[in-house]
N, C-alpha and C. Protein backbone atom coordinates (compact mmCIF):
# COMPACT_ATOMS: atom_id res chain seq x y z
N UNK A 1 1.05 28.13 -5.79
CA UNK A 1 0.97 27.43 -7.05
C UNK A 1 0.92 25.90 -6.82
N UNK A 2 1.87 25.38 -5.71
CA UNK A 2 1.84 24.01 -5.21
C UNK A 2 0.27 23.52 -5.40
N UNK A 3 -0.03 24.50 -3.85
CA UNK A 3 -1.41 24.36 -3.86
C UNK A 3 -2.67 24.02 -4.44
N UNK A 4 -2.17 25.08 -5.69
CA UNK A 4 -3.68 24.83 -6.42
C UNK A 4 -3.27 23.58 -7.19
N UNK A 5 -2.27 23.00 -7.67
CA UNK A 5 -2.06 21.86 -8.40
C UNK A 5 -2.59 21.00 -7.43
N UNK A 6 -2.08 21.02 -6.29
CA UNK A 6 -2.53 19.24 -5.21
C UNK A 6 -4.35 19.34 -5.77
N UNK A 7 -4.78 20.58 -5.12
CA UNK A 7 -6.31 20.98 -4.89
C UNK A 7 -6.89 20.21 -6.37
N UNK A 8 -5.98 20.73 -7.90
CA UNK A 8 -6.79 20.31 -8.77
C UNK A 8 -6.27 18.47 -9.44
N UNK A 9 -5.41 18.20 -8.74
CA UNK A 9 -5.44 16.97 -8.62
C UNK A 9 -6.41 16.16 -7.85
N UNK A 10 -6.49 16.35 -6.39
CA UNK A 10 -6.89 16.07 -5.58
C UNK A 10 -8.41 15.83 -6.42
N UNK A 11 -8.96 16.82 -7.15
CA UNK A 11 -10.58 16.58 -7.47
C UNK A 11 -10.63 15.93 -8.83
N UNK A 12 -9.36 15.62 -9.53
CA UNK A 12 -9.72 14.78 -10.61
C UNK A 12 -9.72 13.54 -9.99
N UNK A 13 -8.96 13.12 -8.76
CA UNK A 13 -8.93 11.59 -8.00
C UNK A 13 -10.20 11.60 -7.74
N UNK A 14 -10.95 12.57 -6.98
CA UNK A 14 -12.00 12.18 -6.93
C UNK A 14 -13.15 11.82 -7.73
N UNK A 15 -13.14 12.32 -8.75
CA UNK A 15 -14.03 12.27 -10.29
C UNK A 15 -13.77 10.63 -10.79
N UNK A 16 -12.43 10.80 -11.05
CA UNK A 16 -12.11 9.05 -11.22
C UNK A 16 -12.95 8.14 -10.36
N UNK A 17 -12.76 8.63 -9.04
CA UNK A 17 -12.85 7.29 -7.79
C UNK A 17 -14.76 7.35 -8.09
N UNK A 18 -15.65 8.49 -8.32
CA UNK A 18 -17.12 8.72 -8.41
C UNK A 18 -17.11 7.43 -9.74
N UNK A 19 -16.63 8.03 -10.65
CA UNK A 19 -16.97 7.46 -12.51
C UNK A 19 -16.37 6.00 -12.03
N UNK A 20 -15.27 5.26 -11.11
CA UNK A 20 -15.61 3.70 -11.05
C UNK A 20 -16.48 3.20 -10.34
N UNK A 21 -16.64 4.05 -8.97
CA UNK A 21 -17.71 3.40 -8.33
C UNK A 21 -19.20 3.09 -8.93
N UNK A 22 -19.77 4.02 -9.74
CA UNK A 22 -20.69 4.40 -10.43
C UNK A 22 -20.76 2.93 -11.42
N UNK A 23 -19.47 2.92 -11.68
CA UNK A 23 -19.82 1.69 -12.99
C UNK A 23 -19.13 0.09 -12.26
N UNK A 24 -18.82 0.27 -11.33
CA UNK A 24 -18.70 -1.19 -10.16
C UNK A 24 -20.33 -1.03 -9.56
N UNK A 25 -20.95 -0.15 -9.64
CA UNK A 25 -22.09 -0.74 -8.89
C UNK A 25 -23.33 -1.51 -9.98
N UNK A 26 -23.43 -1.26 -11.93
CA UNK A 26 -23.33 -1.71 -12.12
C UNK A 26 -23.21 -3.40 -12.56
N UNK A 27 -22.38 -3.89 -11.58
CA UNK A 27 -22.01 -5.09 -12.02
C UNK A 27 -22.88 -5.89 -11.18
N UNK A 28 -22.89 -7.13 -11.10
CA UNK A 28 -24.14 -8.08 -10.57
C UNK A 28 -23.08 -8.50 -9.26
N UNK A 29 -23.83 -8.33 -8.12
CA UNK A 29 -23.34 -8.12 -6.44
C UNK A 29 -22.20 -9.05 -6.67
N UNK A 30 -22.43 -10.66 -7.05
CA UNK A 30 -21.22 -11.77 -6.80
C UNK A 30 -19.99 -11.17 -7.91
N UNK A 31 -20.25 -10.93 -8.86
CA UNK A 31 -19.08 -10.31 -9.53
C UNK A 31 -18.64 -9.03 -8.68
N UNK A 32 -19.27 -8.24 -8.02
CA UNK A 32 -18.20 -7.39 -7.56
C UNK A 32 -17.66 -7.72 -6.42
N UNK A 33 -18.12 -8.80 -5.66
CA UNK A 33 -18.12 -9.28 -3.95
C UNK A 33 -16.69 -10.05 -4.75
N UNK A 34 -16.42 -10.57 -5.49
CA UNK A 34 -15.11 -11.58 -6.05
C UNK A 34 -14.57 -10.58 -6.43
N UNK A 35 -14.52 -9.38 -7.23
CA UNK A 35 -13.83 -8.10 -7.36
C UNK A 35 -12.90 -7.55 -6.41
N UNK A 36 -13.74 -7.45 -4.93
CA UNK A 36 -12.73 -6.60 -4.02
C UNK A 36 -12.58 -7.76 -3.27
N UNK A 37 -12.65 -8.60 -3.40
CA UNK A 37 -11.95 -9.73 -2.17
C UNK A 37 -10.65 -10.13 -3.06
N UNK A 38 -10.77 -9.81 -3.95
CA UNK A 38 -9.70 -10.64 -4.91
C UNK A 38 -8.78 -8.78 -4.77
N UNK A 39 -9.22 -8.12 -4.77
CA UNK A 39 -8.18 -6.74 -4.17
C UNK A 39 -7.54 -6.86 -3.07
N UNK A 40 -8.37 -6.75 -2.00
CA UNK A 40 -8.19 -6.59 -1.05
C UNK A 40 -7.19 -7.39 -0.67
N UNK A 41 -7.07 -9.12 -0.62
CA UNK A 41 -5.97 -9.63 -0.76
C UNK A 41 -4.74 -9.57 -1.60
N UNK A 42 -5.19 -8.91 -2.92
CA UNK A 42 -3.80 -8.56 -3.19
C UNK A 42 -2.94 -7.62 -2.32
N UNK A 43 -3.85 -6.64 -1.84
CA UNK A 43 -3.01 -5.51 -1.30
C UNK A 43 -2.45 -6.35 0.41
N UNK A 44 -2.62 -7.78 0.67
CA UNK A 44 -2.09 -8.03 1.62
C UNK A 44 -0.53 -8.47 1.18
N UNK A 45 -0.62 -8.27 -0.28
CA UNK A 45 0.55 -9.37 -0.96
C UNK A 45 1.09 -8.15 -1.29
N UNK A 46 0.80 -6.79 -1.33
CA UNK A 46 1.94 -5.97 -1.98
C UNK A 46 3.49 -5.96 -1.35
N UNK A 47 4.43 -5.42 -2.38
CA UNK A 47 5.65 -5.54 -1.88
C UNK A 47 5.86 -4.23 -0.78
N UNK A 48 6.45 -4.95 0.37
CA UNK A 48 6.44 -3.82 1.31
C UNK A 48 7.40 -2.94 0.54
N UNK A 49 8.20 -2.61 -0.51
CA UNK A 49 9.16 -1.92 -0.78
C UNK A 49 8.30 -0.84 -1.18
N UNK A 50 7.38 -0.49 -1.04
CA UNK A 50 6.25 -0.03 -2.07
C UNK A 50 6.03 1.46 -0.68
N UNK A 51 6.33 0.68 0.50
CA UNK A 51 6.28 1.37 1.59
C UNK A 51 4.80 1.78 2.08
N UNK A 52 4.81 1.82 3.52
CA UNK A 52 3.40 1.41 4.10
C UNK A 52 2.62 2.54 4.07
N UNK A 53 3.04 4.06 3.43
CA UNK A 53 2.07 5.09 3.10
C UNK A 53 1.12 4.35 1.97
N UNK A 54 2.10 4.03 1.56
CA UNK A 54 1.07 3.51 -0.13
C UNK A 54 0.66 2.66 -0.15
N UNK A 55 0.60 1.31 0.63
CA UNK A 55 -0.68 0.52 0.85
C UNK A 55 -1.57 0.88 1.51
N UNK A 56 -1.37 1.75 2.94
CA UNK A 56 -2.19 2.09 4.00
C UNK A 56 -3.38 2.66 2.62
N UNK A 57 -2.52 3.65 1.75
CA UNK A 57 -3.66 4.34 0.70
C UNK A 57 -4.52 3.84 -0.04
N UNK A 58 -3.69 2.69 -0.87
CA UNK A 58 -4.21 1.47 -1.71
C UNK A 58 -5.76 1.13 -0.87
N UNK A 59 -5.40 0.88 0.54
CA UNK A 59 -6.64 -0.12 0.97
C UNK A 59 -7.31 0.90 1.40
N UNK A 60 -7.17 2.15 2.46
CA UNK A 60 -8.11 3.15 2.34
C UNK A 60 -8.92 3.32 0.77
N UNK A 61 -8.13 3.62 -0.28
CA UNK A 61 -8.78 3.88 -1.47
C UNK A 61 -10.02 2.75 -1.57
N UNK A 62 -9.54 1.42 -1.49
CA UNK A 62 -10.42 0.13 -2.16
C UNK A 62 -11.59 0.52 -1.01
N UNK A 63 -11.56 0.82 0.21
CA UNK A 63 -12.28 1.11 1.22
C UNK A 63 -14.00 1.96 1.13
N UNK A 64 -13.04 3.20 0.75
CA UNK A 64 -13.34 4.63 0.20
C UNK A 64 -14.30 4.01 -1.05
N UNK A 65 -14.42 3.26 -2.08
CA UNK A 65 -14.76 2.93 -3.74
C UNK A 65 -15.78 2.13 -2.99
N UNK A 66 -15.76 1.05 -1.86
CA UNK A 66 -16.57 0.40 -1.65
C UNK A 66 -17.84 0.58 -1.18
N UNK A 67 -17.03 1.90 -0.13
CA UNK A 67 -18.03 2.95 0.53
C UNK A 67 -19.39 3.88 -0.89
N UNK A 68 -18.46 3.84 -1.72
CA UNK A 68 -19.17 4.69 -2.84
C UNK A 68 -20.21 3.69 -3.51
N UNK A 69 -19.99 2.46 -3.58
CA UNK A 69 -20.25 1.54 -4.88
C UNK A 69 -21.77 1.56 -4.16
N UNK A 70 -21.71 1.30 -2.57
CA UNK A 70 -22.76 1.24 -2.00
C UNK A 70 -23.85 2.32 -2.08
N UNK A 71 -23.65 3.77 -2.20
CA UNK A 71 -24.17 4.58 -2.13
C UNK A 71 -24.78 4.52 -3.48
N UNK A 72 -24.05 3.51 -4.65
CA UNK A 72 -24.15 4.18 -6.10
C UNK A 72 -25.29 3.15 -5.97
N UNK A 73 -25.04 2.05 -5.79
CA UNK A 73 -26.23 1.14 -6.48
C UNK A 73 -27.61 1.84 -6.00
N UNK A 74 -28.69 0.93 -6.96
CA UNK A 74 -29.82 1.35 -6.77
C UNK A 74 -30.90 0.97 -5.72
N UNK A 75 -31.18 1.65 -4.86
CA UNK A 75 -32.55 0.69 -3.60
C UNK A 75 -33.29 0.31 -4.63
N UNK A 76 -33.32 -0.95 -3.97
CA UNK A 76 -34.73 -1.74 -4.15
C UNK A 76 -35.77 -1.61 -3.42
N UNK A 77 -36.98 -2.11 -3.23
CA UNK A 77 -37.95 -1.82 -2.45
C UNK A 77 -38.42 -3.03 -1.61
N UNK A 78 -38.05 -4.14 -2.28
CA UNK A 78 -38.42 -5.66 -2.18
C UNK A 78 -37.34 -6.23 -0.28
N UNK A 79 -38.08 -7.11 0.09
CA UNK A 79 -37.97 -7.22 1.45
C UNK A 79 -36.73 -7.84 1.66
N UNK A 80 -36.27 -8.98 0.63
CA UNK A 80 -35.06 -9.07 0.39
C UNK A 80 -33.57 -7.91 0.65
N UNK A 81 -33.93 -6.99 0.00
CA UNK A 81 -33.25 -5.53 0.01
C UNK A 81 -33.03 -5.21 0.75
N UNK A 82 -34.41 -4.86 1.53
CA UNK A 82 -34.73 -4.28 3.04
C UNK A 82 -33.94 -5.20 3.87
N UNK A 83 -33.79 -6.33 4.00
CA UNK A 83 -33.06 -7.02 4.90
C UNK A 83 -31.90 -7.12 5.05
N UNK A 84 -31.11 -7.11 3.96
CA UNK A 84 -29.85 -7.03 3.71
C UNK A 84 -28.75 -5.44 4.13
N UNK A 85 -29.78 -4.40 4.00
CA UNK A 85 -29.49 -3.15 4.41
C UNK A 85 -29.50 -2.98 5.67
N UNK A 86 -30.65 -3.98 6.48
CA UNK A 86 -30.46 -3.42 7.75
C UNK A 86 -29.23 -4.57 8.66
């Protein structure tokens, strides 16, 4: 019973983490490039009381969303694009 609760948790986190990335990609590159830099340093500022499972997660997560945001946006075709990808 544990089980299937983690399992059906586990895939609503993921649904969440799809439906922000989806709508962070979205946003125009410098607004999201100031988005996760302005995260990412917070999570250097979290309170360690918070304990280091749950930041290690925090920044895996922001990691993980960034990994996605990339996949979400749209290719361009333009050489600009092309350059930046490779």
């Amino acid at each position: 019973m544990i089980e299937k609760a983690m399992l059906h948790a586990e895939g609503a986190h993921y649904a969440l983490h799809d439906v922000l990335a989806r709508a962070l990609s979205r946003l125009p590159t410098s607004d999201y490039d100031q988005l996760m830099r302005s995260l990412v340093a917070q999570a250097d500022h979290l309170d360690p009381g918070l304990g280091a499972d749950r930041i290690a997660g925090y920044r895996d997560a922001l990691e993980s969303i960034a990994d996605e945001v990339e996949h979400a946006r749209p290719r361009s075709s333009g050489l600009f694009s092309r350059l930046r990808r490779s």
